[in-house]
Protein backbone atom coordinates (compact mmCIF):
# COMPACT_ATOMS: atom_id res chain seq x y z
CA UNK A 1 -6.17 18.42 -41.73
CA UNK A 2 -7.85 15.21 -43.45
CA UNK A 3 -8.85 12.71 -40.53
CA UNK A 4 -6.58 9.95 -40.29
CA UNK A 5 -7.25 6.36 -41.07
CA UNK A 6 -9.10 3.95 -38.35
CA UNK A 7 -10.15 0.64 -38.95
CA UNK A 8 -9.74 -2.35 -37.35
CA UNK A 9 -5.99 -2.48 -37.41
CA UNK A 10 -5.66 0.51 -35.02
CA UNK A 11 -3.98 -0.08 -32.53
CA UNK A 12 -5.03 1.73 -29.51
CA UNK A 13 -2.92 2.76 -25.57
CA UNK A 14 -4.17 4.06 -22.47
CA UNK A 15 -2.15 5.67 -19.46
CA UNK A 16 -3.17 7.25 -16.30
CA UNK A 17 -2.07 10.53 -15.44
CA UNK A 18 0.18 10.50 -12.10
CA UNK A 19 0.10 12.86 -9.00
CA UNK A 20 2.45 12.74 -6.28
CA UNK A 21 1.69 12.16 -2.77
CA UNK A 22 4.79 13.46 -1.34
CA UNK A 23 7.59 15.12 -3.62
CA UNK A 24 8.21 16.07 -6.95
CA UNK A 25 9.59 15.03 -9.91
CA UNK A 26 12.69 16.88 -9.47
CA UNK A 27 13.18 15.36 -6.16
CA UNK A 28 13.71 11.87 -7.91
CA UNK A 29 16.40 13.63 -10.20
CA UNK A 30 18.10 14.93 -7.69
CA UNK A 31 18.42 11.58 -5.73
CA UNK A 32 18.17 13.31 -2.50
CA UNK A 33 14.41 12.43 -1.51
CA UNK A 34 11.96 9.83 -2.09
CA UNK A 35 8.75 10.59 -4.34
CA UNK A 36 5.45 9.06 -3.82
CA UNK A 37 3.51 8.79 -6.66
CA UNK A 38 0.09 7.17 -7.85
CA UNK A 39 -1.97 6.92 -10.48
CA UNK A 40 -5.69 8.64 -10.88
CA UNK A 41 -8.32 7.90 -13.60
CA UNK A 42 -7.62 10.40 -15.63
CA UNK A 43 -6.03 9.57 -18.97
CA UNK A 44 -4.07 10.46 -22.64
CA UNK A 45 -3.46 8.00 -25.48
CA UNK A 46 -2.74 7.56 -28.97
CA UNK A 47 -3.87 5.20 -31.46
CA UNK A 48 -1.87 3.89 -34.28
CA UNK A 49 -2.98 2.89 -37.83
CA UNK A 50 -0.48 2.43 -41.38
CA UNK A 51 0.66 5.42 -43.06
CA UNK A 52 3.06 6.72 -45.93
CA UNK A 53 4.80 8.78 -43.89
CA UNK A 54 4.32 10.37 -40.48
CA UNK A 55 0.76 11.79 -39.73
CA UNK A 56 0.17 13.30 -36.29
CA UNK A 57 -3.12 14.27 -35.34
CA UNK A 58 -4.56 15.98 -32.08
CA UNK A 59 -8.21 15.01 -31.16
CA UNK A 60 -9.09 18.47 -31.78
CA UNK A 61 -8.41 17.82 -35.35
CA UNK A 62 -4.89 19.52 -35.79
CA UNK A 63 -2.67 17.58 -37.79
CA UNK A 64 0.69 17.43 -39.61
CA UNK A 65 2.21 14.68 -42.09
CA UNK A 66 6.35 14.55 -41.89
CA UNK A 67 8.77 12.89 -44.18
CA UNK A 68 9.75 9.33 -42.38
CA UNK A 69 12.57 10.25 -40.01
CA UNK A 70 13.66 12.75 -37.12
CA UNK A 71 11.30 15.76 -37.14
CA UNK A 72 13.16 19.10 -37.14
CA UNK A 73 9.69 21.38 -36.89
CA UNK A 74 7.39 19.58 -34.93
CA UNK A 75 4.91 22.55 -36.12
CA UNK A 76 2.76 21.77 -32.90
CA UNK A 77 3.31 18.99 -32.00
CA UNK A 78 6.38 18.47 -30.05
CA UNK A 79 5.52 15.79 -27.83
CA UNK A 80 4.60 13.45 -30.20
CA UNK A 81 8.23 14.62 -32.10
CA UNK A 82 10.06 14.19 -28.82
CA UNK A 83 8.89 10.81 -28.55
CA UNK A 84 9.92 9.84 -31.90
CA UNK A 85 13.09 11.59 -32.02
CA UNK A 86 14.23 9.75 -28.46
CA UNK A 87 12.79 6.65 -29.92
CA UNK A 88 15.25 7.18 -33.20
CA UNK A 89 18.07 8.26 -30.68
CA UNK A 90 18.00 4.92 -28.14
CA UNK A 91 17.11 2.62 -30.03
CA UNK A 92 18.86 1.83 -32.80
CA UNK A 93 16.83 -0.86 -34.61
CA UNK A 94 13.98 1.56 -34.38
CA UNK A 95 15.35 4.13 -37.26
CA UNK A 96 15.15 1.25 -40.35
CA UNK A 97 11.58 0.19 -39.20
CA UNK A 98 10.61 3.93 -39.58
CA UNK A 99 12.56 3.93 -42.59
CA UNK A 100 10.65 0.97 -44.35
CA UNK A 101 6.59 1.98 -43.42
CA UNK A 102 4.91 4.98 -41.91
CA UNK A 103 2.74 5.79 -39.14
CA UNK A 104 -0.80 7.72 -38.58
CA UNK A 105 -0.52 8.78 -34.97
CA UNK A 106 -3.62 10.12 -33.37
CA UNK A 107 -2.91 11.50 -29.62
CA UNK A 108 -5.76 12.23 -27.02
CA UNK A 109 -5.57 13.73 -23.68
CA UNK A 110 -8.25 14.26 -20.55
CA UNK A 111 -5.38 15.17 -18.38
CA UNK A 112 -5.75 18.85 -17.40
CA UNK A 113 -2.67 21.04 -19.10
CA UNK A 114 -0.38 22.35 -16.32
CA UNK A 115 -1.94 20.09 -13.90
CA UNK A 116 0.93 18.37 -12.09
CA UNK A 117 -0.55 15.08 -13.43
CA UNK A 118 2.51 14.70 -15.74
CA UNK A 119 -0.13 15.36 -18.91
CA UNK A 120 3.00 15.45 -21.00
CA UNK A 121 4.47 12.41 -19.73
CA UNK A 122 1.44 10.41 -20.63
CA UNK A 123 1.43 11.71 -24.41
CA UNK A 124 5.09 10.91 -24.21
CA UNK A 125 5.06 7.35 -23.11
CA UNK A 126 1.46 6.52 -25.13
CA UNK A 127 3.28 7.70 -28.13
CA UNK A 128 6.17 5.28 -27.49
CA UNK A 129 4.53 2.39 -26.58
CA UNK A 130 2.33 2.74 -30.00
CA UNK A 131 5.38 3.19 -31.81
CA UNK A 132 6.80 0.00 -30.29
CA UNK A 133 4.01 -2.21 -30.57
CA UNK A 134 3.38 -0.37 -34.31
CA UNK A 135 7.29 -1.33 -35.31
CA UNK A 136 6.68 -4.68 -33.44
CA UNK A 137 10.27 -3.69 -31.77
CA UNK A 138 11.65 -6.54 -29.72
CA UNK A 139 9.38 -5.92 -26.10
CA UNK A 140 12.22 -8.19 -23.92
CA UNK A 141 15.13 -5.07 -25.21
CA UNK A 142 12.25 -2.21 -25.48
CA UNK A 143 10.82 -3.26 -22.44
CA UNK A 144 8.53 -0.66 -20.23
CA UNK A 145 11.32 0.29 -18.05
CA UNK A 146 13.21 1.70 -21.18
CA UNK A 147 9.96 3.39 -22.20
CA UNK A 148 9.85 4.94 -19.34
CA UNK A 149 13.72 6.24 -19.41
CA UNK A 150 13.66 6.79 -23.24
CA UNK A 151 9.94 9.23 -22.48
CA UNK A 152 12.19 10.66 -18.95
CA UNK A 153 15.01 11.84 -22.01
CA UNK A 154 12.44 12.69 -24.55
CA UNK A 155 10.84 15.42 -22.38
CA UNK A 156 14.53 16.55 -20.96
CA UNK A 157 16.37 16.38 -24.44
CA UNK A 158 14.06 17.27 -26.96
CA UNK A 159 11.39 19.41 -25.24
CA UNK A 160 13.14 20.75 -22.74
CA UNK A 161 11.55 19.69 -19.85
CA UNK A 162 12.80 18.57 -16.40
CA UNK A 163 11.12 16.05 -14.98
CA UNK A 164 11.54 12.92 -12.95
């Protein structure tokens, strides 16, 4: 695919990856046991730059461009289409944003796949929070907490995933 814009209206976001002390995920979901978790220094994030429609790139190149709206056939990339897709289903003032400009998404990762750092989870929520801050969506109402429960849903919902 053709590289996607970056300039100095990119906006850039940076998580750490998680590990658990004592738990797992599913121990949270299941409200029986506490979780410990902390962050290490390992991290994912996405940029975010304008676009006509919905361009997804991978830093090792792959990418895809999708009409503006929910994507059907993430063709790759379905953590970047879960986000999105959760983002479209919670929050409602989200969907005529996306509706009225585009977005070049560029996703990076140093988090090891199958790890047990929740690698997807930071993809998920750096995807989010560059879609918020791209859509300038009202921060007090999309606040991190809902980030955090709207990327929880995302990997449950759309990809699948349980996790905590």
């Amino acid at each position: 695919g053709q590289p996607l814009p970056q300039d100095s209206m990119t906006l850039r976001v940076s998580l750490p990856a998680r590990i658990n002390v004592l738990g797992n995920p599913t121990d949270a979901v299941e409200g029986a046991y506490a979780t410990i978790s902390a962050a290490v220094e390992i991290r994912g994030g996405a940029t975010a730059a304008e676009h006509e429609q919905i361009a997804f790139e991978r830093a090792s190149g792959a990418a895809a461009v999708f009409a503006r709206g929910r994507i059907d056939d993430a063709r790759g990339f379905e953590v970047e289409a879960a986000a999105l897709n959760a983002l479209l289903r919670w929050v409602p003032e989200f969907a005529p944003a996306l509706s009225r400009r585009g977005i070049a998404l560029r996703t990076w990762t140093d988090v090891p796949a199958s790890s047990g750092l929740a690698g997807s989870s930071v993809l998920v929520l750096a995807v989010l929070a560059a879609l918020r801050a791209h859509y300038e969506l009202d921060a007090r109402r999309c606040n991190d907490y809902l980030l955090a429960e709207i990327a929880q849903r995302a990997e449950e919902l759309e990809m699948g995933i349980v996790c905590g």
